[in-house]
Protein backbone atom coordinates (compact mmCIF):
# COMPACT_ATOMS: atom_id res chain seq x y z
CA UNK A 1 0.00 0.00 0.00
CA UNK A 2 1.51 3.19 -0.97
CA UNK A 3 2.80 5.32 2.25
CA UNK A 4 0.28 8.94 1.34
CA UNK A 5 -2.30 6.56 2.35
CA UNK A 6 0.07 6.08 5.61
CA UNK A 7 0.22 9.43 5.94
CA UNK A 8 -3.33 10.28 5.63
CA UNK A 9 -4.84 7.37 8.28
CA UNK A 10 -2.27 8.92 10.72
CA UNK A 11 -3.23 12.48 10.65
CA UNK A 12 -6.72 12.02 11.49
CA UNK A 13 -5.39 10.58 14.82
CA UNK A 14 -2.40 13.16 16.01
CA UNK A 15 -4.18 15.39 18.22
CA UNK A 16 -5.80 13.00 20.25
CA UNK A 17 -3.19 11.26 21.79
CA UNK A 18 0.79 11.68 21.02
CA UNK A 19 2.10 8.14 20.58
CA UNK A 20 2.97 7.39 16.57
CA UNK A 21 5.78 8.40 14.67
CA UNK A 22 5.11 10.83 11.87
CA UNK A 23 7.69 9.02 9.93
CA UNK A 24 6.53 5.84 7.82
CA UNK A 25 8.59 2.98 7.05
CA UNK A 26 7.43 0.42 4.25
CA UNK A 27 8.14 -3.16 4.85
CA UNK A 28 10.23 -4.42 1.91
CA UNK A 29 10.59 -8.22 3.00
CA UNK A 30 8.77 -9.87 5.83
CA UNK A 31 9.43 -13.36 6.84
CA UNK A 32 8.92 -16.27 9.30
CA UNK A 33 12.54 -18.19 10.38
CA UNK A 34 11.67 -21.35 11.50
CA UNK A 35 13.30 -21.55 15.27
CA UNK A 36 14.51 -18.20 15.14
CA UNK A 37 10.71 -15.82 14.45
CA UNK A 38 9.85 -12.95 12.07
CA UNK A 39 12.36 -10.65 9.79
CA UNK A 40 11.66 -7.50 8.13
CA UNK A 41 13.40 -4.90 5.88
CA UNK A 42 12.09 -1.83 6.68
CA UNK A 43 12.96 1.22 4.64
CA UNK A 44 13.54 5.11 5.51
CA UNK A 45 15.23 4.40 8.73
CA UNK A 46 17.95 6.94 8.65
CA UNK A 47 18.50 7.44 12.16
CA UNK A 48 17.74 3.72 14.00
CA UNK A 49 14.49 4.31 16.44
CA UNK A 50 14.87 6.10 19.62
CA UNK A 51 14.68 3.33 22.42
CA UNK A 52 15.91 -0.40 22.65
CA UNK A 53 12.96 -3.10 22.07
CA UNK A 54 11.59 -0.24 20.40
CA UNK A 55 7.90 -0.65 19.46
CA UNK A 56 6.35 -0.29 15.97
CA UNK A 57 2.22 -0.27 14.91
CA UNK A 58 1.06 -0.50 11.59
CA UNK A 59 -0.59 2.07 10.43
CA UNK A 60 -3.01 -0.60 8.66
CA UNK A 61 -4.09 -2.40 10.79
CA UNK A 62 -3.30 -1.83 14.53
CA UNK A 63 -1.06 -4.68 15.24
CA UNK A 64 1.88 -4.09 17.35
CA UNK A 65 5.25 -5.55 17.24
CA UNK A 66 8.79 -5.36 19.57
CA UNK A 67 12.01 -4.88 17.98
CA UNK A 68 14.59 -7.63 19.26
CA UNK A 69 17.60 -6.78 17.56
CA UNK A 70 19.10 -5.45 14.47
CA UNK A 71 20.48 -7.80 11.99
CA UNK A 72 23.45 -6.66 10.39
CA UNK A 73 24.50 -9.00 6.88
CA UNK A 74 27.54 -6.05 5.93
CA UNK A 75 30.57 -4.64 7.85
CA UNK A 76 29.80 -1.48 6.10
CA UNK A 77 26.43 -1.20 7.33
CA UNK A 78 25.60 2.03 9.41
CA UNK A 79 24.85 1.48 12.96
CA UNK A 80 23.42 2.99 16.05
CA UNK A 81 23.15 3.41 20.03
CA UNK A 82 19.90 2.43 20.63
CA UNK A 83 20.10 -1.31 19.04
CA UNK A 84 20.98 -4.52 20.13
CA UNK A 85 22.49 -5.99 17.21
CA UNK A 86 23.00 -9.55 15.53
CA UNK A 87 25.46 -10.89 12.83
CA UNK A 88 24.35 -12.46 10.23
CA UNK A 89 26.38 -14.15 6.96
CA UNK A 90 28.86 -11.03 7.28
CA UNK A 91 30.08 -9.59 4.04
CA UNK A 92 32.83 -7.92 3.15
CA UNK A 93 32.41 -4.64 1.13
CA UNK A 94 33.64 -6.22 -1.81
CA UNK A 95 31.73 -9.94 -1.91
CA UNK A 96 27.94 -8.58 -1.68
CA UNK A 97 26.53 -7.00 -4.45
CA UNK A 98 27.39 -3.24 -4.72
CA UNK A 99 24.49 -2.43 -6.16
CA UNK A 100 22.64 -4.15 -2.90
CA UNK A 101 24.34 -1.89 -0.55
CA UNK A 102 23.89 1.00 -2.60
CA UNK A 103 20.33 0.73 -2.51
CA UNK A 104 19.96 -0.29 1.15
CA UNK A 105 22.74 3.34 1.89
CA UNK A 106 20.08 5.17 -0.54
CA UNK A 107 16.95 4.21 1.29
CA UNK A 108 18.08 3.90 4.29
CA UNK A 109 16.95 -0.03 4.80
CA UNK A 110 17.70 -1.79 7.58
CA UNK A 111 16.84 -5.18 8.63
CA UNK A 112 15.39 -6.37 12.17
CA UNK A 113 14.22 -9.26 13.79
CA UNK A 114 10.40 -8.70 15.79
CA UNK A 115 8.19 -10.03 17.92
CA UNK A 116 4.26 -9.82 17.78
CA UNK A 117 2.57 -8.00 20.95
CA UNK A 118 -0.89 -9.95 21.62
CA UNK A 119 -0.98 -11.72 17.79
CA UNK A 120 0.91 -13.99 15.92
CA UNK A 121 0.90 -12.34 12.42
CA UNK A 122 3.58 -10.68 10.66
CA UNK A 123 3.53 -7.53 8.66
CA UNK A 124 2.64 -7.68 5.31
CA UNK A 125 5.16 -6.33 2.60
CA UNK A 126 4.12 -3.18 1.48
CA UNK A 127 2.28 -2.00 4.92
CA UNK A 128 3.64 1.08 6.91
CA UNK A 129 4.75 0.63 10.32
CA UNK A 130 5.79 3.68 12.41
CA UNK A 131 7.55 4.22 15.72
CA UNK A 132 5.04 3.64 18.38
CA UNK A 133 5.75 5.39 22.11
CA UNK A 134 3.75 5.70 25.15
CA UNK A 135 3.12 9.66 25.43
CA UNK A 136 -0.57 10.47 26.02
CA UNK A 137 -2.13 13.41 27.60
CA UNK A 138 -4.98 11.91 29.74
CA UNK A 139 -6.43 8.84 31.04
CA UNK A 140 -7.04 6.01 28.56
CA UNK A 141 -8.64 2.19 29.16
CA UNK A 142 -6.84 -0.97 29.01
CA UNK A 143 -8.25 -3.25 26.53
CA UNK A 144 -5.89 -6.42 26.64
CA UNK A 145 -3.33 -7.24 29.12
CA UNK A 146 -0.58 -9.35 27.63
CA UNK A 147 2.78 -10.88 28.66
CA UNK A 148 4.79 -7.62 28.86
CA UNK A 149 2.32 -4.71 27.24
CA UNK A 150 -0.74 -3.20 27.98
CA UNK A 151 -3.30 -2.61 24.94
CA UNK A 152 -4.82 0.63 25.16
CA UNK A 153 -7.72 2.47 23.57
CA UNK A 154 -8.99 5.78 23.91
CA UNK A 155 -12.82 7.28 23.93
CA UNK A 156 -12.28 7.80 20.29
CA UNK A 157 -10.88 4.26 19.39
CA UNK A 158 -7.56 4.90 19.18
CA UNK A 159 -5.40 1.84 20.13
CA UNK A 160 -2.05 2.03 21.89
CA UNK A 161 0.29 0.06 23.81
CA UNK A 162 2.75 0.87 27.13
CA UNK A 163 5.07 -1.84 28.82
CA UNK A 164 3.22 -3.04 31.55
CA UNK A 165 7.12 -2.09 33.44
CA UNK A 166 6.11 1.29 33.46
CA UNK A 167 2.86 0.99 34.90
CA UNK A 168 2.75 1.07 38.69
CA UNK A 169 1.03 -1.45 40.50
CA UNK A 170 0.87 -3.03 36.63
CA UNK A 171 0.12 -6.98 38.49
CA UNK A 172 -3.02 -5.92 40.32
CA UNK A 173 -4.36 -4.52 36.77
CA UNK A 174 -7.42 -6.34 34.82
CA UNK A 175 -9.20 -5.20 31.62
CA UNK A 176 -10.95 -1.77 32.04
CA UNK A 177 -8.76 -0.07 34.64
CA UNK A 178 -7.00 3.11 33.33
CA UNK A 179 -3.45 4.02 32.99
CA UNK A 180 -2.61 7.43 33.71
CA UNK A 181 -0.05 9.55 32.04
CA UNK A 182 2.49 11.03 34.82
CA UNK A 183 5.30 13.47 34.27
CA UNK A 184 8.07 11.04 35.64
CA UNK A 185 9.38 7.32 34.64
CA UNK A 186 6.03 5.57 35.33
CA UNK A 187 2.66 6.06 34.81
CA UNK A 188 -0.35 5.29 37.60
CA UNK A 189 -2.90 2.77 37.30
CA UNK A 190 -6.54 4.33 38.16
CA UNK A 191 -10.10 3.73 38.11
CA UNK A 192 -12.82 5.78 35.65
CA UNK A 193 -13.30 8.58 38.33
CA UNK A 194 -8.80 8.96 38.27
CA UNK A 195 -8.64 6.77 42.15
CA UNK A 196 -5.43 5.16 42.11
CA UNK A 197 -5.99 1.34 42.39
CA UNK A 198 -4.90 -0.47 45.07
CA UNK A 199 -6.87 -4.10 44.73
């Protein structure tokens, strides 16, 4: 799906709550590694993303994944502080195609291994995923509870996840309880009339 589609889904949903990237990557390859889990090539990531296990949402369809680590296949390959990286069939400069690494430079693709958050699907090639983080303004239900995420959703449908870590009292949470946005590391779990919860 072309990415001014991207574009247009996500700007309906900006003001409302602060979490999504404005910048789109396209999935050029996605694929499922027996014993090992899902790869992507993702495009139009110049700078790496901002925070290890970094989380992405498609812009499609909702779905959530975690970056695990960065899979480097080229010793020439750009790098960066945030990611937890993985070798993989290392090349030389000289023994992969130059035109391959002149197009991956140009575009700025990079390759990462994910995992799903509350699914088991991978993204399809051609979606847009973008940066997900946890930044929101007010008060907003829990839908889900998973492993290590909360799933979110706002008054006006708008679905998020946060790391259950940096919830407080995130154990004694069940489905319909509220997570509320707090000016320091974590955020407070409340009830609909803002009470902290203390079950």
């Amino acid at each position: 799906m072309n990415c001014s589609i991207c574009r247009e889904r996500i700007r309906g949903v900006r003001g409302r709550i602060n979490m999504d990237s404005k910048v789109k990557h396209q999935v050029i390859n996605s694929n499922i590694l027996t014993n090992y889990g899902i790869i992507i090539e993702l495009d139009n990531v110049e700078n790496g993303f901002p925070v290890k296990k970094a989380v992405l949402k498609s812009v499609h369809s909702n779905l959530f994944w975690e970056i695990e680590q960065r899979i480097i296949e080229n010793l020439e390959e750009k790098r960066f502080d945030n990611e937890e990286i993985v070798f993989s069939n290392i090349n030389s400069k000289n023994s992969l195609s130059s035109e391959v690494l002149k197009n991956r430079v140009e575009k700025n693709i990079r390759l990462y291994k994910i995992s799903p958050i509350g699914h088991k699907e991978q993204p399809k090639i051609g979606e847009c995923l973008v940066f997900h983080s946890t930044t929101f303004r007010k008060k907003i239900r829990i839908k889900e509870i998973y492993d290590n995420y909360f799933l979110l959703e706002d008054e006006n449908n708008y679905i998020g996840v946060i790391p259950r870590r940096k919830v407080v009292r995130n154990e004694k949470a069940i489905i319909g309880d509220y997570v509320r946005h707090c000016e320091h590391q974590f955020h407070d779990l409340v009830d609909a009339n803002d009470n902290f919860i203390y079950r």
